[in-house]
C-alpha atoms as a PDB file:
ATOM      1  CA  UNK A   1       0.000   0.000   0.000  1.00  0.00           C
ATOM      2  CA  UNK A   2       1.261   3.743  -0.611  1.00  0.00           C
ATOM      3  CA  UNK A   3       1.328   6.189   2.087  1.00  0.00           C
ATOM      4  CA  UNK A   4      -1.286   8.937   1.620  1.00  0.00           C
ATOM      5  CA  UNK A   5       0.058  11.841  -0.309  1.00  0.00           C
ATOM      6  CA  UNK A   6      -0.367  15.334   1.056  1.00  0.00           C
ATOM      7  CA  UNK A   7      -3.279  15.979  -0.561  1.00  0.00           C
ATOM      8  CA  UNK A   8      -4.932  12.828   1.174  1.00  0.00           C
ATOM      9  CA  UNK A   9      -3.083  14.623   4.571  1.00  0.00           C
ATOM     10  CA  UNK A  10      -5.367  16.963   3.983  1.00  0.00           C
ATOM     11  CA  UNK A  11      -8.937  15.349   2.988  1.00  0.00           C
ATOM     12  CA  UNK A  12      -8.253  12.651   5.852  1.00  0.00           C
ATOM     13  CA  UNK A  13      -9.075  16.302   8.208  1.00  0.00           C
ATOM     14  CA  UNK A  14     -12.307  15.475   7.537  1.00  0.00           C
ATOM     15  CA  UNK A  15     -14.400  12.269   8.877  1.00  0.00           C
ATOM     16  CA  UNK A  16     -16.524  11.761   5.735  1.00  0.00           C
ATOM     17  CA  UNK A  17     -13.495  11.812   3.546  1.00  0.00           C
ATOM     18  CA  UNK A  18     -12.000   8.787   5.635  1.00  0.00           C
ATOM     19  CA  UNK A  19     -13.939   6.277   3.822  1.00  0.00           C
ATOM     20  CA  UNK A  20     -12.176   6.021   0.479  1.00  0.00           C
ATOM     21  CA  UNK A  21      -8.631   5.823   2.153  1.00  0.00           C
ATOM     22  CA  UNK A  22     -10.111   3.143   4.925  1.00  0.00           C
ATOM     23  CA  UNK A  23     -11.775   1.567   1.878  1.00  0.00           C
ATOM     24  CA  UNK A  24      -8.228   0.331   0.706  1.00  0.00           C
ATOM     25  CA  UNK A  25      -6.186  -0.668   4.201  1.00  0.00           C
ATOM     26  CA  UNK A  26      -6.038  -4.466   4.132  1.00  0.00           C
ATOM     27  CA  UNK A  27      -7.796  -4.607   7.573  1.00  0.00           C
ATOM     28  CA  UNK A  28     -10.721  -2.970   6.313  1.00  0.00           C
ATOM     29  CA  UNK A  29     -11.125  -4.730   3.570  1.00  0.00           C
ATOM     30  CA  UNK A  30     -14.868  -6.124   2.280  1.00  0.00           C
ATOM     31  CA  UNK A  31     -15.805  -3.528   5.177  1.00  0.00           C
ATOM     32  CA  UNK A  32     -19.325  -2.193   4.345  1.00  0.00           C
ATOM     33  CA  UNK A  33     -19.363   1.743   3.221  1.00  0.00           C
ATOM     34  CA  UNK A  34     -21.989   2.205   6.063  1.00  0.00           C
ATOM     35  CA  UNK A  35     -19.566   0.402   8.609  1.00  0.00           C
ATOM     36  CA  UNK A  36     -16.588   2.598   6.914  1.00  0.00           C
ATOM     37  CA  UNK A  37     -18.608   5.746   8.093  1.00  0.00           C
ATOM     38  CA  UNK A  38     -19.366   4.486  11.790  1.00  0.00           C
ATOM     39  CA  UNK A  39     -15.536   3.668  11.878  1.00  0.00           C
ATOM     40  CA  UNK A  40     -14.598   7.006  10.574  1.00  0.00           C
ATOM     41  CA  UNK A  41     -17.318   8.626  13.403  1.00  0.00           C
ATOM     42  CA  UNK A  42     -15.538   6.551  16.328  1.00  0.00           C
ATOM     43  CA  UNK A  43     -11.592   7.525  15.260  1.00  0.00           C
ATOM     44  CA  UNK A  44      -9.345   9.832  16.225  1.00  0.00           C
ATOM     45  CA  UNK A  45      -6.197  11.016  14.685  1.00  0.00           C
ATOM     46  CA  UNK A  46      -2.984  11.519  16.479  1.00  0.00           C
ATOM     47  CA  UNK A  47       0.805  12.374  15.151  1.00  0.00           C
ATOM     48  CA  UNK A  48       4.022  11.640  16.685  1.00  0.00           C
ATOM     49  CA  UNK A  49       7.095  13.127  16.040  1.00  0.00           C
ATOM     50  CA  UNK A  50      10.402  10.892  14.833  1.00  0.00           C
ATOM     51  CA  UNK A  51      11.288   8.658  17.644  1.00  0.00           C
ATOM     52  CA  UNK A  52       8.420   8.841  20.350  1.00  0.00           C
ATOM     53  CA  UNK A  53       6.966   5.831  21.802  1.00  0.00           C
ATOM     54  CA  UNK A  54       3.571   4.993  20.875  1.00  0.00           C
ATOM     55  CA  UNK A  55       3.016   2.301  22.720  1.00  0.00           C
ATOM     56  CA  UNK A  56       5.282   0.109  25.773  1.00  0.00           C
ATOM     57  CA  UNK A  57       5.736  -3.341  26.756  1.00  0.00           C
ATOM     58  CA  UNK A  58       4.578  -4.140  29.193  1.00  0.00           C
ATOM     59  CA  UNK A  59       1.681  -1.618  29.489  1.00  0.00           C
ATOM     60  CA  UNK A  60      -1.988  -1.854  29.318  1.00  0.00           C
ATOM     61  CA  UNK A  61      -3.825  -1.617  26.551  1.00  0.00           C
ATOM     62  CA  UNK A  62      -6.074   1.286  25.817  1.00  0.00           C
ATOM     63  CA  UNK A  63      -6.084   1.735  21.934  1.00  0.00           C
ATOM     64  CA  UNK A  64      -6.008   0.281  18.653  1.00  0.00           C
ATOM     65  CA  UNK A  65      -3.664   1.653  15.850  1.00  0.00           C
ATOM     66  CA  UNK A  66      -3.736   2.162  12.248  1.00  0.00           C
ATOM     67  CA  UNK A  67      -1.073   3.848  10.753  1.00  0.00           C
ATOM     68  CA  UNK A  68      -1.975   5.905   8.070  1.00  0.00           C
ATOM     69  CA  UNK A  69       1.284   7.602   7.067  1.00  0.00           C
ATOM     70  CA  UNK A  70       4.968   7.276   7.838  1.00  0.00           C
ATOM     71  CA  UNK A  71       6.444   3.636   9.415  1.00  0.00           C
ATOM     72  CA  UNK A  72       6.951   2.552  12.877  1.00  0.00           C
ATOM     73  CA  UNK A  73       9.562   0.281  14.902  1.00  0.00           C
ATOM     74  CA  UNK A  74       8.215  -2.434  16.636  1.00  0.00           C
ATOM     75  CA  UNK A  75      10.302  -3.828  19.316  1.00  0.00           C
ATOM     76  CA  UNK A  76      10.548  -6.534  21.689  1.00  0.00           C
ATOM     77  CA  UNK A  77      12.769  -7.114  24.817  1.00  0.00           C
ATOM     78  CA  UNK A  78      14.689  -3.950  23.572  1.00  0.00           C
ATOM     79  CA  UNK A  79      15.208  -5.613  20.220  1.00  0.00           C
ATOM     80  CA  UNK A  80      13.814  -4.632  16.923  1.00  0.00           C
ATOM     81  CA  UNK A  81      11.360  -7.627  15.783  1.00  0.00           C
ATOM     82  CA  UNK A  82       9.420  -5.091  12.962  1.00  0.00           C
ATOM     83  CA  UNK A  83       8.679  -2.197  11.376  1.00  0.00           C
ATOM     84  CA  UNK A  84       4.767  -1.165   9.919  1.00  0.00           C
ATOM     85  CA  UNK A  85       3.879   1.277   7.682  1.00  0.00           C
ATOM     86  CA  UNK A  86       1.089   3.037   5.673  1.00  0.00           C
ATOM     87  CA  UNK A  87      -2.223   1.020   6.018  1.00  0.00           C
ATOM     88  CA  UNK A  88      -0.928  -1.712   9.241  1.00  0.00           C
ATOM     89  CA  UNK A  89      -1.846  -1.707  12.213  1.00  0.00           C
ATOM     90  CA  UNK A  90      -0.645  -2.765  15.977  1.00  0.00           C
ATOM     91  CA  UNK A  91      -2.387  -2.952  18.991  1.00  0.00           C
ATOM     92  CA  UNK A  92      -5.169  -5.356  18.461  1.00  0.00           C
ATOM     93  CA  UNK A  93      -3.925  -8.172  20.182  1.00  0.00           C
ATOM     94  CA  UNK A  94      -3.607  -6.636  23.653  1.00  0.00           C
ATOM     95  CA  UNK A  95      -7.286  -5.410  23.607  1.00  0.00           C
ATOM     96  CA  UNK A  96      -8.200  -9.137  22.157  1.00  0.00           C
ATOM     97  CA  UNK A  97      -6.316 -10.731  25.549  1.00  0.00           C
ATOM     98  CA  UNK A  98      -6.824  -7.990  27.743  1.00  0.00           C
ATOM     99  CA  UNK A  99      -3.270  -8.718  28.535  1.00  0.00           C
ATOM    100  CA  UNK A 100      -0.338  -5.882  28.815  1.00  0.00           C
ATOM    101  CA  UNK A 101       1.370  -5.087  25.142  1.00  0.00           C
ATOM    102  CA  UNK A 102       3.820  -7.612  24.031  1.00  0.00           C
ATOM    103  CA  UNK A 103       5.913  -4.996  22.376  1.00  0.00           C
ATOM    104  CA  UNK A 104       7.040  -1.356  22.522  1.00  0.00           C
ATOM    105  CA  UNK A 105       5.958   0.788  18.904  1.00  0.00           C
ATOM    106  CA  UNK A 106       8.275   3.275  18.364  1.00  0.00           C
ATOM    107  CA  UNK A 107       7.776   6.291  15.530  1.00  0.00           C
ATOM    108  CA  UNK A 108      10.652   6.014  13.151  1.00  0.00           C
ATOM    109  CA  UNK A 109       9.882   9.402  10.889  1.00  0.00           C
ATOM    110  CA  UNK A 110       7.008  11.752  11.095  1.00  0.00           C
ATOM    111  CA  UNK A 111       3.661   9.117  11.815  1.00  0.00           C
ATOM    112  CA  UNK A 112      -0.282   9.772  11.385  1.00  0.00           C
ATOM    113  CA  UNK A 113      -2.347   7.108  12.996  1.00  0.00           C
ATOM    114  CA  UNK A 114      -5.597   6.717  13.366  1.00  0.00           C
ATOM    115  CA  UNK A 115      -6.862   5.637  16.595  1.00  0.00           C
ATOM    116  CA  UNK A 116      -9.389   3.403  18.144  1.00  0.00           C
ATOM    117  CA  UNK A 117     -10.666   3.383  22.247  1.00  0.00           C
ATOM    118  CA  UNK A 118     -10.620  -0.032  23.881  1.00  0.00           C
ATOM    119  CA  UNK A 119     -14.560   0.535  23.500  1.00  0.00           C
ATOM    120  CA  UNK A 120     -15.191   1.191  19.710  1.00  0.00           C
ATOM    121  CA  UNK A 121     -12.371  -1.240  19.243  1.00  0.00           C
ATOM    122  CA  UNK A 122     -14.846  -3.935  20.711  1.00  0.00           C
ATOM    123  CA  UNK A 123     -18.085  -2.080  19.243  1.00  0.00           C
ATOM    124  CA  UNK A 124     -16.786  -2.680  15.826  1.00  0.00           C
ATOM    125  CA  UNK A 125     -15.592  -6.053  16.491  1.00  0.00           C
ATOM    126  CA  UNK A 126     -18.884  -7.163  17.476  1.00  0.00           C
ATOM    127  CA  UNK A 127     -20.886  -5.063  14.767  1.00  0.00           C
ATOM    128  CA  UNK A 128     -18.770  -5.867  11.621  1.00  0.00           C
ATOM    129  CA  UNK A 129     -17.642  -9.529  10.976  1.00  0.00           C
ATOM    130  CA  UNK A 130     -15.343  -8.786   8.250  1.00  0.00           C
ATOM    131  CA  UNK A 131     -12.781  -6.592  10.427  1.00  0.00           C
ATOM    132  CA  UNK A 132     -13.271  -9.661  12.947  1.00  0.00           C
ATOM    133  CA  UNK A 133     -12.160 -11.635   9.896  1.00  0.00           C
ATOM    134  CA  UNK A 134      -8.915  -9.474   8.393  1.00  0.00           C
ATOM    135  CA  UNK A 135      -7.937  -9.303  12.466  1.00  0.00           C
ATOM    136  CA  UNK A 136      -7.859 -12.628  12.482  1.00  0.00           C
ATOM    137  CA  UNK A 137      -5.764 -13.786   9.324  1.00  0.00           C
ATOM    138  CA  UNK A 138      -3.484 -11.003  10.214  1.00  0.00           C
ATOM    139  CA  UNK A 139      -3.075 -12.484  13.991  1.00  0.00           C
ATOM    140  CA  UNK A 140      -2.182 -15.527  12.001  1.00  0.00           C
ATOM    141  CA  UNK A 141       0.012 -13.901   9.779  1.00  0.00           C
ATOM    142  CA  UNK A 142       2.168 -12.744  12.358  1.00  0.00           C
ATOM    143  CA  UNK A 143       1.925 -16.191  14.260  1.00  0.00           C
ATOM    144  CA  UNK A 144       3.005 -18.151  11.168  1.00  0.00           C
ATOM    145  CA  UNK A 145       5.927 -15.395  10.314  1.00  0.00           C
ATOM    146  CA  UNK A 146       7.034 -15.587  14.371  1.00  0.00           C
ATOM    147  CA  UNK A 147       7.069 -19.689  13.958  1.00  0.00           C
ATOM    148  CA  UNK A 148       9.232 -19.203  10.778  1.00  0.00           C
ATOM    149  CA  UNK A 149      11.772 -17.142  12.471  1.00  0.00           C
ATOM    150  CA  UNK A 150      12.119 -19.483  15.609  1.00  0.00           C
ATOM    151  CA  UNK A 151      12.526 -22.191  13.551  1.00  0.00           C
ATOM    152  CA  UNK A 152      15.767 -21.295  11.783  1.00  0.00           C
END
């Protein structure tokens, strides 16, 4: 996925104009346009600045990320396990568990995010199937990648 262009910066200012750019993230995908509006109602946006912590292991979990421009570090144990960009997002698992974050999510450049409560995170979950669905093969995804890498 590309990273929104300035221009997009700019239209993603306004709620209604979320729903084209949700429309193509990967964990919104075969998400209704009605069900794209209600998420776009329920978000926030919030930027951090090159090199600020987003999120730390260890702590609880109040929010669900998307990032919607610029790429994040993703680190475990002090070690760098990842990095996400434009249209990925972290944080899901911790609200799934209700367990503390596995890993620390650090900004690596200039990063737009769009953000979910602990409550609309589970509203949406329980109202729209298919983000239940892309949540889930992208849990796998990450569980089959984290095998491979143990493995070898």
């Amino acid at each position: 996925m590309r990273p929104p262009t300035e221009q997009s910066h700019l239209q993603l200012t306004r709620r209604n104009d979320w729903v084209p750019f949700l429309a193509d993230l990967p964990i919104f995908a075969g998400v209704s346009k009605r069900h794209l509006h209600r998420i776009a109602r329920m978000a926030t946006t919030r930027r951090f600045a090159p090199l600020t912590r987003i999120v730390r292991e260890g702590e609880p979990a109040r929010t669900f990320y998307v990032v919607l421009d610029g790429q994040v570090s993703v680190t475990r144990k002090g070690r760098r396990v990842g990095r996400l960009g434009a249209g990925e997002a972290f944080g899901e698992m911790a609200l799934l568990t209700d367990s503390p974050r596995a890993a620390s999510v650090v900004a690596d450049d200039d990063v737009l995010t769009m953000c979910l409560s602990r409550t609309n995170f589970n509203k949406l979950l329980k109202s729209e199937p298919a983000i239940s669905l892309a949540l889930l093969k992208t849990l796998a995804e990450r569980l089959r990648a984290s095998e491979r890498s143990h493995s070898h």
